[in-house]
PDB file of N, CA and C in Angstrom:
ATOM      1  N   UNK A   1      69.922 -27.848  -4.691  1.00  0.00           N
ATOM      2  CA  UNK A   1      69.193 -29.048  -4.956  1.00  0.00           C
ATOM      3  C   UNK A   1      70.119 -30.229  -4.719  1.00  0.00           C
ATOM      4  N   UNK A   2      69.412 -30.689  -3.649  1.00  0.00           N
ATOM      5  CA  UNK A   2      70.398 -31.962  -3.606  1.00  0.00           C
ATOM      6  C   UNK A   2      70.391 -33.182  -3.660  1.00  0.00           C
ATOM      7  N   UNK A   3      69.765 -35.034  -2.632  1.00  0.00           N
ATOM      8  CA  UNK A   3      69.840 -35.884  -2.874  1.00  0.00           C
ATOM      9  C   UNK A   3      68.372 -36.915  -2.610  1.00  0.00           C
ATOM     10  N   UNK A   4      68.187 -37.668  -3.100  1.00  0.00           N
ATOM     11  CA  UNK A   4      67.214 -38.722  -2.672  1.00  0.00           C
ATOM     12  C   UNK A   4      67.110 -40.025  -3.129  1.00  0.00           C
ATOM     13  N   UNK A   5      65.947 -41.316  -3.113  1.00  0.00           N
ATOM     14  CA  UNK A   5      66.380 -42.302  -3.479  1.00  0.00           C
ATOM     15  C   UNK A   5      64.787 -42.448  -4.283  1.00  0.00           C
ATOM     16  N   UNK A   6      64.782 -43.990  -4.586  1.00  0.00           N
ATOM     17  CA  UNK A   6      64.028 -44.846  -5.460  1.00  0.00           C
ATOM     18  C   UNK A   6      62.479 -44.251  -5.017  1.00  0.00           C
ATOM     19  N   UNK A   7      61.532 -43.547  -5.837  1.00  0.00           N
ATOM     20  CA  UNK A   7      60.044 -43.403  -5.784  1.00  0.00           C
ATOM     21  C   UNK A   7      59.033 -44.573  -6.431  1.00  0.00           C
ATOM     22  N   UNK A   8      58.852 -44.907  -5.414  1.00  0.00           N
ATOM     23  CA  UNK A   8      57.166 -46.092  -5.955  1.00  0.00           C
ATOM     24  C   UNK A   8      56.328 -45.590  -7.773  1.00  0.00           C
ATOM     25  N   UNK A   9      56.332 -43.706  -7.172  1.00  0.00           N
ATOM     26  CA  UNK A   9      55.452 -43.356  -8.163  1.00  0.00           C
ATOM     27  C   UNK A   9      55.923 -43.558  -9.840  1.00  0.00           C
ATOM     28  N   UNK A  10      54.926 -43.836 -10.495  1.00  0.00           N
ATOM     29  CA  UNK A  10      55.017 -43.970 -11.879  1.00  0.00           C
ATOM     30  C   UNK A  10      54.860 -42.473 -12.742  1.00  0.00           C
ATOM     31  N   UNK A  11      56.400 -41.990 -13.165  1.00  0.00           N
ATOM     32  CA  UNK A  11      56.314 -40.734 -14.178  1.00  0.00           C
ATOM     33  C   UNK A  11      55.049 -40.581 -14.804  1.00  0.00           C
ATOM     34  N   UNK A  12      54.343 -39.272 -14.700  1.00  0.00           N
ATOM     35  CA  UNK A  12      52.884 -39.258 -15.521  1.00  0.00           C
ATOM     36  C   UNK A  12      51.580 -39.435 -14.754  1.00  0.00           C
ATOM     37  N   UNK A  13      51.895 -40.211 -13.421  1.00  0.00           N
ATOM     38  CA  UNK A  13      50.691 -40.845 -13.111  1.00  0.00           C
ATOM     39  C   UNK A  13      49.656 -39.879 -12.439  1.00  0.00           C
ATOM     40  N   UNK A  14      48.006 -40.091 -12.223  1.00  0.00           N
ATOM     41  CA  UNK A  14      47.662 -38.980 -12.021  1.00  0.00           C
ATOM     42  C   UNK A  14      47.461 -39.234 -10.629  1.00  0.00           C
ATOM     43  N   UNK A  15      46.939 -38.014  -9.893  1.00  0.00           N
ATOM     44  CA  UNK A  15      46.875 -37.900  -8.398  1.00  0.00           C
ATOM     45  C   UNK A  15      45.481 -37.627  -7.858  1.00  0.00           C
ATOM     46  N   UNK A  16      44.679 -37.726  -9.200  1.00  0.00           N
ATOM     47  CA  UNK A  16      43.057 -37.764  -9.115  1.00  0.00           C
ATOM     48  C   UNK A  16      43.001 -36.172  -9.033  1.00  0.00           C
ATOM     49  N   UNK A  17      43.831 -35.463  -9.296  1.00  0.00           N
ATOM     50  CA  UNK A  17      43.341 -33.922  -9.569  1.00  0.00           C
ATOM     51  C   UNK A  17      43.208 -33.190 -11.011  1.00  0.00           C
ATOM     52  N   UNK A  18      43.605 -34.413 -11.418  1.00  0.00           N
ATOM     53  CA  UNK A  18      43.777 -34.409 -12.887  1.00  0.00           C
ATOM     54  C   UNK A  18      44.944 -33.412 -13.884  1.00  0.00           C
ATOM     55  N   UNK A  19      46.102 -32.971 -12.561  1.00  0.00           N
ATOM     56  CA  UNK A  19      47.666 -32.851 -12.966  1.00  0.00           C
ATOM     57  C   UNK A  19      48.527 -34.440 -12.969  1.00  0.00           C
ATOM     58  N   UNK A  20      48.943 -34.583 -13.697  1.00  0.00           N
ATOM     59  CA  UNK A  20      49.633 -35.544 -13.981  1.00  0.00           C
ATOM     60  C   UNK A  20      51.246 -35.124 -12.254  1.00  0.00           C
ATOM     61  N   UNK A  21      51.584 -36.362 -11.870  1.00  0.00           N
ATOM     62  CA  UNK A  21      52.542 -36.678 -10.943  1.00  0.00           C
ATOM     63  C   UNK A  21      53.880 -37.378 -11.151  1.00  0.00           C
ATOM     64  N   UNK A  22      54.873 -36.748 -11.055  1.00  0.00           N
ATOM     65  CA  UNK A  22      56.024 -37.461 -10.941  1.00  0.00           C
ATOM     66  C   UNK A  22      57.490 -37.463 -10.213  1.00  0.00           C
ATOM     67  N   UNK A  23      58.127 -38.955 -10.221  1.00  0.00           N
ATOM     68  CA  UNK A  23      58.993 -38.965  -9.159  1.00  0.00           C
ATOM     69  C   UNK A  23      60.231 -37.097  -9.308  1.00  0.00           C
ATOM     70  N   UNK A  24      60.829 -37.244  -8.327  1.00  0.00           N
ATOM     71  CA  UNK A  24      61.718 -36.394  -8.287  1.00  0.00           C
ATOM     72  C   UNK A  24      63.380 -37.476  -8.760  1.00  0.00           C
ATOM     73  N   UNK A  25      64.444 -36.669  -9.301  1.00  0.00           N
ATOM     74  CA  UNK A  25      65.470 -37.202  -9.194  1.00  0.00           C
ATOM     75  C   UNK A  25      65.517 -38.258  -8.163  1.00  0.00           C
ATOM     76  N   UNK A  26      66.253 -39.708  -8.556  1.00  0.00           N
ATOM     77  CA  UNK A  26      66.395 -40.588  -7.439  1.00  0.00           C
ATOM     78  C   UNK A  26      67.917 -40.327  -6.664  1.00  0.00           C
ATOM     79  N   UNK A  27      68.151 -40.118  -5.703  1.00  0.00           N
ATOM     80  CA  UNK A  27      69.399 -39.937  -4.533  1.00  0.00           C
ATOM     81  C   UNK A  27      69.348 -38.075  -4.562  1.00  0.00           C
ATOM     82  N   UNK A  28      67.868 -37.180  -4.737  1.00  0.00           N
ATOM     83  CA  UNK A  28      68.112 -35.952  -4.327  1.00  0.00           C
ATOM     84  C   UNK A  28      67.193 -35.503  -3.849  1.00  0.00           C
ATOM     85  N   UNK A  29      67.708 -34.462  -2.952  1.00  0.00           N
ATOM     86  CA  UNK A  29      66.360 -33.693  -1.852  1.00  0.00           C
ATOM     87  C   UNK A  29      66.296 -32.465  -2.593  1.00  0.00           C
ATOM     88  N   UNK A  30      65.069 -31.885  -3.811  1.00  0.00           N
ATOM     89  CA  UNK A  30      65.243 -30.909  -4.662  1.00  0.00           C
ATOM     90  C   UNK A  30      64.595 -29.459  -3.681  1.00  0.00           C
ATOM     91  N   UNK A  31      65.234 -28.579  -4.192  1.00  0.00           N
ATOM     92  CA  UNK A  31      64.849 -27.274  -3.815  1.00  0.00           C
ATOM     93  C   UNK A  31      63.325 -26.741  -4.154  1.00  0.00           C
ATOM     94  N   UNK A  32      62.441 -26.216  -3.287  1.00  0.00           N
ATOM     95  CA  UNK A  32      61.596 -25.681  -4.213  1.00  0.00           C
ATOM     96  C   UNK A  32      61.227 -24.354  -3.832  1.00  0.00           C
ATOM     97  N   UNK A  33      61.447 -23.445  -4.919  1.00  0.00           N
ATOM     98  CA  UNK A  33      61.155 -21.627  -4.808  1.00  0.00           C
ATOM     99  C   UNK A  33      60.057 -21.247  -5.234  1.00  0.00           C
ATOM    100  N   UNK A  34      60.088 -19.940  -4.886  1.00  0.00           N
ATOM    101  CA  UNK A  34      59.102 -18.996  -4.855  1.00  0.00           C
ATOM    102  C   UNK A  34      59.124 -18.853  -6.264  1.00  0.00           C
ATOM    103  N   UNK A  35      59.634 -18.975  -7.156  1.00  0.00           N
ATOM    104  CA  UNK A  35      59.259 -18.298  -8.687  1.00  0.00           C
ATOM    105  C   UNK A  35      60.551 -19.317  -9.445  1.00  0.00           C
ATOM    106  N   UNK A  36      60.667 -19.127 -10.821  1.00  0.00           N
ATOM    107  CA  UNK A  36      61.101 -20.273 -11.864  1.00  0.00           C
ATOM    108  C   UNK A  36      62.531 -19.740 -11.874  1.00  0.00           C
ATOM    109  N   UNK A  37      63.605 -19.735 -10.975  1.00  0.00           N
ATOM    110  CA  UNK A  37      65.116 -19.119 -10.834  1.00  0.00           C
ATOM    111  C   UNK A  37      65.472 -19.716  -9.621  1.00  0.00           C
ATOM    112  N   UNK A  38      66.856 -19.785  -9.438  1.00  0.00           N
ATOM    113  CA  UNK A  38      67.511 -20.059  -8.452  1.00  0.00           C
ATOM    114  C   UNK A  38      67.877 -18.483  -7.639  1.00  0.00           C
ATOM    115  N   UNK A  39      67.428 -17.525  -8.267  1.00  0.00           N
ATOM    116  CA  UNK A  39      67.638 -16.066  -7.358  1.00  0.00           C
ATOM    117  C   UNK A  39      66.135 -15.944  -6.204  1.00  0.00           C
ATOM    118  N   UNK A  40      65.338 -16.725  -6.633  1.00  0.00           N
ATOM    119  CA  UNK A  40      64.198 -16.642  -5.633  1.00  0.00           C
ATOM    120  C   UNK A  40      64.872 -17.514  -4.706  1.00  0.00           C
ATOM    121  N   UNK A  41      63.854 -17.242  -3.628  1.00  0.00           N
ATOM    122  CA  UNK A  41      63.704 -17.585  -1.790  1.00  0.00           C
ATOM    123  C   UNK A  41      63.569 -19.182  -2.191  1.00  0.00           C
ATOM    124  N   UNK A  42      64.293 -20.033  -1.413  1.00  0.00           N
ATOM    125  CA  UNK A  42      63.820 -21.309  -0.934  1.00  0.00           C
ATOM    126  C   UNK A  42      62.426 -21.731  -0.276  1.00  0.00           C
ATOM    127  N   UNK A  43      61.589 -22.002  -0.547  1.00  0.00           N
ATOM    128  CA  UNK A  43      60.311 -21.912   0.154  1.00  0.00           C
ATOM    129  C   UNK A  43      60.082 -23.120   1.124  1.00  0.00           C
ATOM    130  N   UNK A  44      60.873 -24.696   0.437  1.00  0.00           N
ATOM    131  CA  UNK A  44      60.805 -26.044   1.076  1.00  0.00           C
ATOM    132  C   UNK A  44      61.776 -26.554   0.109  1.00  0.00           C
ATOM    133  N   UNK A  45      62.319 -27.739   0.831  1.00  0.00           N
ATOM    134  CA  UNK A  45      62.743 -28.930   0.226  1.00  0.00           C
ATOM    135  C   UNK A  45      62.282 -30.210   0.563  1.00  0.00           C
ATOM    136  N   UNK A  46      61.708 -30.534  -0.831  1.00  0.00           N
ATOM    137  CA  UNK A  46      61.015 -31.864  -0.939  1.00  0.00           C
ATOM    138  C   UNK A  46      62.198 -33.206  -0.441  1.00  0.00           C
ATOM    139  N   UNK A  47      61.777 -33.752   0.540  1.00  0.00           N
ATOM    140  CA  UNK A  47      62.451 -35.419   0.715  1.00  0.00           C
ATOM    141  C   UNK A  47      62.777 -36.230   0.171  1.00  0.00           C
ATOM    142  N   UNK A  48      64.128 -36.825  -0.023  1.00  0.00           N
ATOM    143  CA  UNK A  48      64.705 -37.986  -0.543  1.00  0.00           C
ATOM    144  C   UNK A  48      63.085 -39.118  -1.259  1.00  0.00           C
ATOM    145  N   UNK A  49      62.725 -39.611  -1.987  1.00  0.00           N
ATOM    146  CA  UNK A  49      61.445 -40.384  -2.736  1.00  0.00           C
ATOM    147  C   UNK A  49      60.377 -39.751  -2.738  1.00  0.00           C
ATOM    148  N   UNK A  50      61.094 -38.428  -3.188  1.00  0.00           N
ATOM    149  CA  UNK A  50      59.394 -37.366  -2.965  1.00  0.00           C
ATOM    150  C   UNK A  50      59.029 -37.617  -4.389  1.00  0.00           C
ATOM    151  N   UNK A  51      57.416 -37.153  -4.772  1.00  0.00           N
ATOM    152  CA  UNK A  51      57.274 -36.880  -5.935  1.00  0.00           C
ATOM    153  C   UNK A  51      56.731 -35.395  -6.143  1.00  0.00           C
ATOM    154  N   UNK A  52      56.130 -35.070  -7.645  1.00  0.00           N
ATOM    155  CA  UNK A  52      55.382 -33.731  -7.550  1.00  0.00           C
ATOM    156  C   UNK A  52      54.158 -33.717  -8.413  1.00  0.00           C
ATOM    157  N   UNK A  53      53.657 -32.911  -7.933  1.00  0.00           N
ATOM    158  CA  UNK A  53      52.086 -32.887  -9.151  1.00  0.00           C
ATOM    159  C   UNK A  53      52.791 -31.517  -9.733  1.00  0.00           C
ATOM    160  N   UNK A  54      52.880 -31.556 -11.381  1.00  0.00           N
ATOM    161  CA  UNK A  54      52.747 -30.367 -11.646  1.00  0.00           C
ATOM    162  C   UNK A  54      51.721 -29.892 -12.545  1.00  0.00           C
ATOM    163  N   UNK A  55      51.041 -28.457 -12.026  1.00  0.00           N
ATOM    164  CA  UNK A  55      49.787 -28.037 -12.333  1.00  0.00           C
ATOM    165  C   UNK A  55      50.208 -27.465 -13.742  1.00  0.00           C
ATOM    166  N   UNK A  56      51.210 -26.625 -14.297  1.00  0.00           N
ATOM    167  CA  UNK A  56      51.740 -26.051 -15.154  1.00  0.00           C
ATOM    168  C   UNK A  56      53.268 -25.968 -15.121  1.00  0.00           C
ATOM    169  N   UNK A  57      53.713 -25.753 -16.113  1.00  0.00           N
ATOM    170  CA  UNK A  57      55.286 -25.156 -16.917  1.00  0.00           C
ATOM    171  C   UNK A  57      55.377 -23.819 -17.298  1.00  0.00           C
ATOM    172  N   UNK A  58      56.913 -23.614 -16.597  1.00  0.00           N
ATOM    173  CA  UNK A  58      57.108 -21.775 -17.428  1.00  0.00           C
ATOM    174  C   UNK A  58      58.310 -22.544 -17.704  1.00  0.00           C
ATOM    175  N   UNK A  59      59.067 -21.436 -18.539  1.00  0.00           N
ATOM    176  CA  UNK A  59      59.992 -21.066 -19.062  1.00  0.00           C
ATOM    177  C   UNK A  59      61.057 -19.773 -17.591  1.00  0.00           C
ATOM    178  N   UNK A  60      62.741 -20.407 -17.645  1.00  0.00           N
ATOM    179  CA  UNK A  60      62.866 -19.297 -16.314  1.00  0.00           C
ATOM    180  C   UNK A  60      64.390 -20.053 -16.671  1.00  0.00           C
ATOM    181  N   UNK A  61      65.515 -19.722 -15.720  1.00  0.00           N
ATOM    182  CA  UNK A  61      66.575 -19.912 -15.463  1.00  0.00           C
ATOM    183  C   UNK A  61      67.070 -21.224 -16.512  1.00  0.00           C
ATOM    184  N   UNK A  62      68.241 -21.594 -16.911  1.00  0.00           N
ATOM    185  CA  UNK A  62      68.415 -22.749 -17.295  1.00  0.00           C
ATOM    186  C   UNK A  62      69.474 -23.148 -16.431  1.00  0.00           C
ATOM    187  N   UNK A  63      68.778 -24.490 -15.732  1.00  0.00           N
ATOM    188  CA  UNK A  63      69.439 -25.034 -14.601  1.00  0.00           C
ATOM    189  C   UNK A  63      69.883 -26.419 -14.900  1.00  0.00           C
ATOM    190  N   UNK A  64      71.042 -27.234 -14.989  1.00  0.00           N
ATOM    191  CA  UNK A  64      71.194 -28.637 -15.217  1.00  0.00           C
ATOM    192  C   UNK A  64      71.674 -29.387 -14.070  1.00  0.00           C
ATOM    193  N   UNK A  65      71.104 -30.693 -13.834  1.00  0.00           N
ATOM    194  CA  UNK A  65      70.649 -31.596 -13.009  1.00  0.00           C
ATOM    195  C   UNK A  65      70.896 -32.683 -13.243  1.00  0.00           C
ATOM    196  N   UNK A  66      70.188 -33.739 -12.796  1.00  0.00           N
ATOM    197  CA  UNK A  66      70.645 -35.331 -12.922  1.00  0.00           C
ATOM    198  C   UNK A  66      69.762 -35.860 -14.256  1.00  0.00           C
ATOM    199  N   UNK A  67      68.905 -34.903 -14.596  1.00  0.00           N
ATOM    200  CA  UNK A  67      67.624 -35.284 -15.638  1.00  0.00           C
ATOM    201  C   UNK A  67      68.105 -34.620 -16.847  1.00  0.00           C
ATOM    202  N   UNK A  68      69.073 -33.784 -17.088  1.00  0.00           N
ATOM    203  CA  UNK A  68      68.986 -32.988 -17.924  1.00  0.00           C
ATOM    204  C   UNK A  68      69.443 -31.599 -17.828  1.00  0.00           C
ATOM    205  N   UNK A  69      69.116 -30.835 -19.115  1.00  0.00           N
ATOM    206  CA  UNK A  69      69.775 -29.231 -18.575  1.00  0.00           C
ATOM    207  C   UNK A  69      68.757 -28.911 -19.407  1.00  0.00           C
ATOM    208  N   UNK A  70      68.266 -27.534 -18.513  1.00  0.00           N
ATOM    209  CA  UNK A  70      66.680 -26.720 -19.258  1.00  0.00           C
ATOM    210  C   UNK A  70      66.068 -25.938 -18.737  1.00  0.00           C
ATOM    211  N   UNK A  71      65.718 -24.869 -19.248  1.00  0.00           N
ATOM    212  CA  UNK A  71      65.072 -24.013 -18.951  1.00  0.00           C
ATOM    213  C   UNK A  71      63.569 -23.999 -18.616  1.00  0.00           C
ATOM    214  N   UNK A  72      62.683 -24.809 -18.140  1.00  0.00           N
ATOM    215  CA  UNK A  72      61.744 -25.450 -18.176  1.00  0.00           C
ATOM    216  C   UNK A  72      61.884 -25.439 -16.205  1.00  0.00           C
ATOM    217  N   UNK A  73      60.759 -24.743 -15.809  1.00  0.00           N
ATOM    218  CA  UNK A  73      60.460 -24.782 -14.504  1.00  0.00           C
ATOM    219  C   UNK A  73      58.825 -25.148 -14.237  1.00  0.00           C
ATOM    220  N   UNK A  74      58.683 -26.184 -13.387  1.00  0.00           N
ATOM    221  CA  UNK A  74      57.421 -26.766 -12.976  1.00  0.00           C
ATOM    222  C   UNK A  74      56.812 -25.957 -11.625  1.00  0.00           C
ATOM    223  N   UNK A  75      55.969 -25.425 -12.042  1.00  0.00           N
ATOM    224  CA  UNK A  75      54.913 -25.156 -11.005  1.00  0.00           C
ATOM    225  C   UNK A  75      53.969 -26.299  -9.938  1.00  0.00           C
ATOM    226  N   UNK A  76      54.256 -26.749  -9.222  1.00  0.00           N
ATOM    227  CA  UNK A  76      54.354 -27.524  -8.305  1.00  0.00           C
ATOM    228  C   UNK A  76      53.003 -27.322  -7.007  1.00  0.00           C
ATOM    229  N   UNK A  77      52.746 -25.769  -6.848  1.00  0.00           N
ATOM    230  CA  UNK A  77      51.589 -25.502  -6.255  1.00  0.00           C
ATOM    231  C   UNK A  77      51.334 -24.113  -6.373  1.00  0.00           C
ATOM    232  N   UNK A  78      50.902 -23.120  -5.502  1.00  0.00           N
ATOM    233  CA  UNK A  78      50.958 -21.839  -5.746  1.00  0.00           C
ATOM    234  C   UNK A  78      52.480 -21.060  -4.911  1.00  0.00           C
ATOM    235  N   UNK A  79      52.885 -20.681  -5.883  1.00  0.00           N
ATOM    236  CA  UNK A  79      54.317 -20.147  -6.000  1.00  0.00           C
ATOM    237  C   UNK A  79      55.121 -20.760  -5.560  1.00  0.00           C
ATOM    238  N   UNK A  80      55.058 -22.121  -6.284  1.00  0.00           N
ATOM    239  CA  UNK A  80      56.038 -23.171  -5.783  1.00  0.00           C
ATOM    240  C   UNK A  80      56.837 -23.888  -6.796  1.00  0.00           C
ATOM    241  N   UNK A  81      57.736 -23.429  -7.461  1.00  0.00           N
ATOM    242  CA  UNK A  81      58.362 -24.131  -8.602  1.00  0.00           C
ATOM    243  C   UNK A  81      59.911 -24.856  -8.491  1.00  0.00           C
ATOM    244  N   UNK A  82      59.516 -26.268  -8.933  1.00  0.00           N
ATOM    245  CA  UNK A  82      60.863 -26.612  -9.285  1.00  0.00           C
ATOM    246  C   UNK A  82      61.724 -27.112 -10.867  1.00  0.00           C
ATOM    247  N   UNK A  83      62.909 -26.536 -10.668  1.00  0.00           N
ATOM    248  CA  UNK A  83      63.890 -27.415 -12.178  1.00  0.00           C
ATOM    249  C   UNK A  83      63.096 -28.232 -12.645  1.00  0.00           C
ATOM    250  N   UNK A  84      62.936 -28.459 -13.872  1.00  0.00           N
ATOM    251  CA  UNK A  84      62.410 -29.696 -14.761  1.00  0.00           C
ATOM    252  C   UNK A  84      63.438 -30.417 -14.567  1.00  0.00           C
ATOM    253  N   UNK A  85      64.219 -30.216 -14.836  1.00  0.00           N
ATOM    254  CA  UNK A  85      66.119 -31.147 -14.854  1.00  0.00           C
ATOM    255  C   UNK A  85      66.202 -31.674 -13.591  1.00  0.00           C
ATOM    256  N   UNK A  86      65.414 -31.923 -12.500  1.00  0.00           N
ATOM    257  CA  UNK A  86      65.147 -32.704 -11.354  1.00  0.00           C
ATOM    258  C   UNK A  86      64.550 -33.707 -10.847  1.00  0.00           C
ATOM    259  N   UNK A  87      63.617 -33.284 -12.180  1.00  0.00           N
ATOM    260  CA  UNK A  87      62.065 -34.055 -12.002  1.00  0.00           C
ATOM    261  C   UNK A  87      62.148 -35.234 -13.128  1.00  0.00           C
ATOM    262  N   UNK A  88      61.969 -36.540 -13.107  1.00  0.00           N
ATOM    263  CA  UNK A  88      62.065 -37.737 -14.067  1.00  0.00           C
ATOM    264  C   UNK A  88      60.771 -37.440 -14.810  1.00  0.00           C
ATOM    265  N   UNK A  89      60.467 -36.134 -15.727  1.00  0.00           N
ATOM    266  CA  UNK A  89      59.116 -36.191 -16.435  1.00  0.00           C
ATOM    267  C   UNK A  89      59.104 -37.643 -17.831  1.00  0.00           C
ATOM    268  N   UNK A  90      60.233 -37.617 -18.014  1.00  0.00           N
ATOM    269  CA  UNK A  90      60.259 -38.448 -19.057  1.00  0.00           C
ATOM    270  C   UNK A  90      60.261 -37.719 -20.706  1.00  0.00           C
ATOM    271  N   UNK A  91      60.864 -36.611 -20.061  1.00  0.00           N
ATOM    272  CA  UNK A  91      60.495 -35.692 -21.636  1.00  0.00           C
ATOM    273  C   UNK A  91      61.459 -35.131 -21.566  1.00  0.00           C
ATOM    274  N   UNK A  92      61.675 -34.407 -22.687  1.00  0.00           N
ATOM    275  CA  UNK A  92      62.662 -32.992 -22.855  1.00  0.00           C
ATOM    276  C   UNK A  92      61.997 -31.963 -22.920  1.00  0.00           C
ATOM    277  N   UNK A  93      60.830 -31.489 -23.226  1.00  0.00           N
ATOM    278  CA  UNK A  93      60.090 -30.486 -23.108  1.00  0.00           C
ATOM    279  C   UNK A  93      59.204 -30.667 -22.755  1.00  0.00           C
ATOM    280  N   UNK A  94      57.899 -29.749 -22.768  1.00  0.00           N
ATOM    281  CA  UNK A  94      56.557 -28.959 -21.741  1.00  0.00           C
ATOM    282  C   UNK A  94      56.231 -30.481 -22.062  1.00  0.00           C
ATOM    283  N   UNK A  95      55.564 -31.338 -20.677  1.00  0.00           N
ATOM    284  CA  UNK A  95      54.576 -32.319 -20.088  1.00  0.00           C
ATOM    285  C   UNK A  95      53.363 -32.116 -20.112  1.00  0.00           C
ATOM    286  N   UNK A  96      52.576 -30.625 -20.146  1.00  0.00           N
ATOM    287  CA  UNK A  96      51.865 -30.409 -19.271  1.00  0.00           C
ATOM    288  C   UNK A  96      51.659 -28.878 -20.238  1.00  0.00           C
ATOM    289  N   UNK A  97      50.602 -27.845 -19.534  1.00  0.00           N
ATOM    290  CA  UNK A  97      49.910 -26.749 -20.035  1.00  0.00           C
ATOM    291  C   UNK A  97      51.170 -25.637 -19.601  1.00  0.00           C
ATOM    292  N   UNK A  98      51.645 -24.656 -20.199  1.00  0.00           N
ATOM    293  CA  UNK A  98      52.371 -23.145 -19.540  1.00  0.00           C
ATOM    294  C   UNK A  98      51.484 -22.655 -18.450  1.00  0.00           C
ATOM    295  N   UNK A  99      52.224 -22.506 -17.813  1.00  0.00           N
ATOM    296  CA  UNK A  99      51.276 -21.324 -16.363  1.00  0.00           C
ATOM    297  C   UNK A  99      50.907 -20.277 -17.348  1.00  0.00           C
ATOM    298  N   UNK A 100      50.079 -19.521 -16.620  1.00  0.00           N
ATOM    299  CA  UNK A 100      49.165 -18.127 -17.386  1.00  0.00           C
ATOM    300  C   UNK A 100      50.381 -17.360 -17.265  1.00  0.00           C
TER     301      UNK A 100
END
């Protein structure tokens, strides 16, 4: 996980799907895997002022970042999760519903 800059988007905001959206770390291009660990596959990396919708939260690796350190992985789409500790949720814990 690495760098990016300043996002327009407002932490929280919604994306009309009715998951709440937010920026990624500012100056990083974050990793995003197949499952809530850094031992899963790289699937994409999101762009320097990316943001994310996340649909749900698990519990998985504890990874620390520019946001924080936590065990808290965001589900992002289908089998697409990234670090909470990446993501500017504005929280220390769950934002949002646990994945099933």
């Amino acid at each position: 996980m690495s760098v990016e800059n300043e996002s327009s988007q407002v932490a929280g905001a919604s994306d009309g799907s009715g998951f709440q959206t937010f920026p990624v770390a500012p100056g990083y291009r974050v990793n995003v895997r197949s499952g809530p660990s850094t031992t899963y596959p790289i699937v994409k990396v999101l762009p320097y002022g990316a943001s994310v919708t996340i649909r749900c939260q698990t519990p998985g690796e504890r990874v620390s970042g520019p946001c924080g350190t936590s065990s808290i992985w965001d589900c992002i789409g289908n089998g697409q999760y990234v670090a909470d500790s990446y993501v500017k949720t504005g929280a220390d814990g769950y934002v949002t519903n646990r994945c099933a």
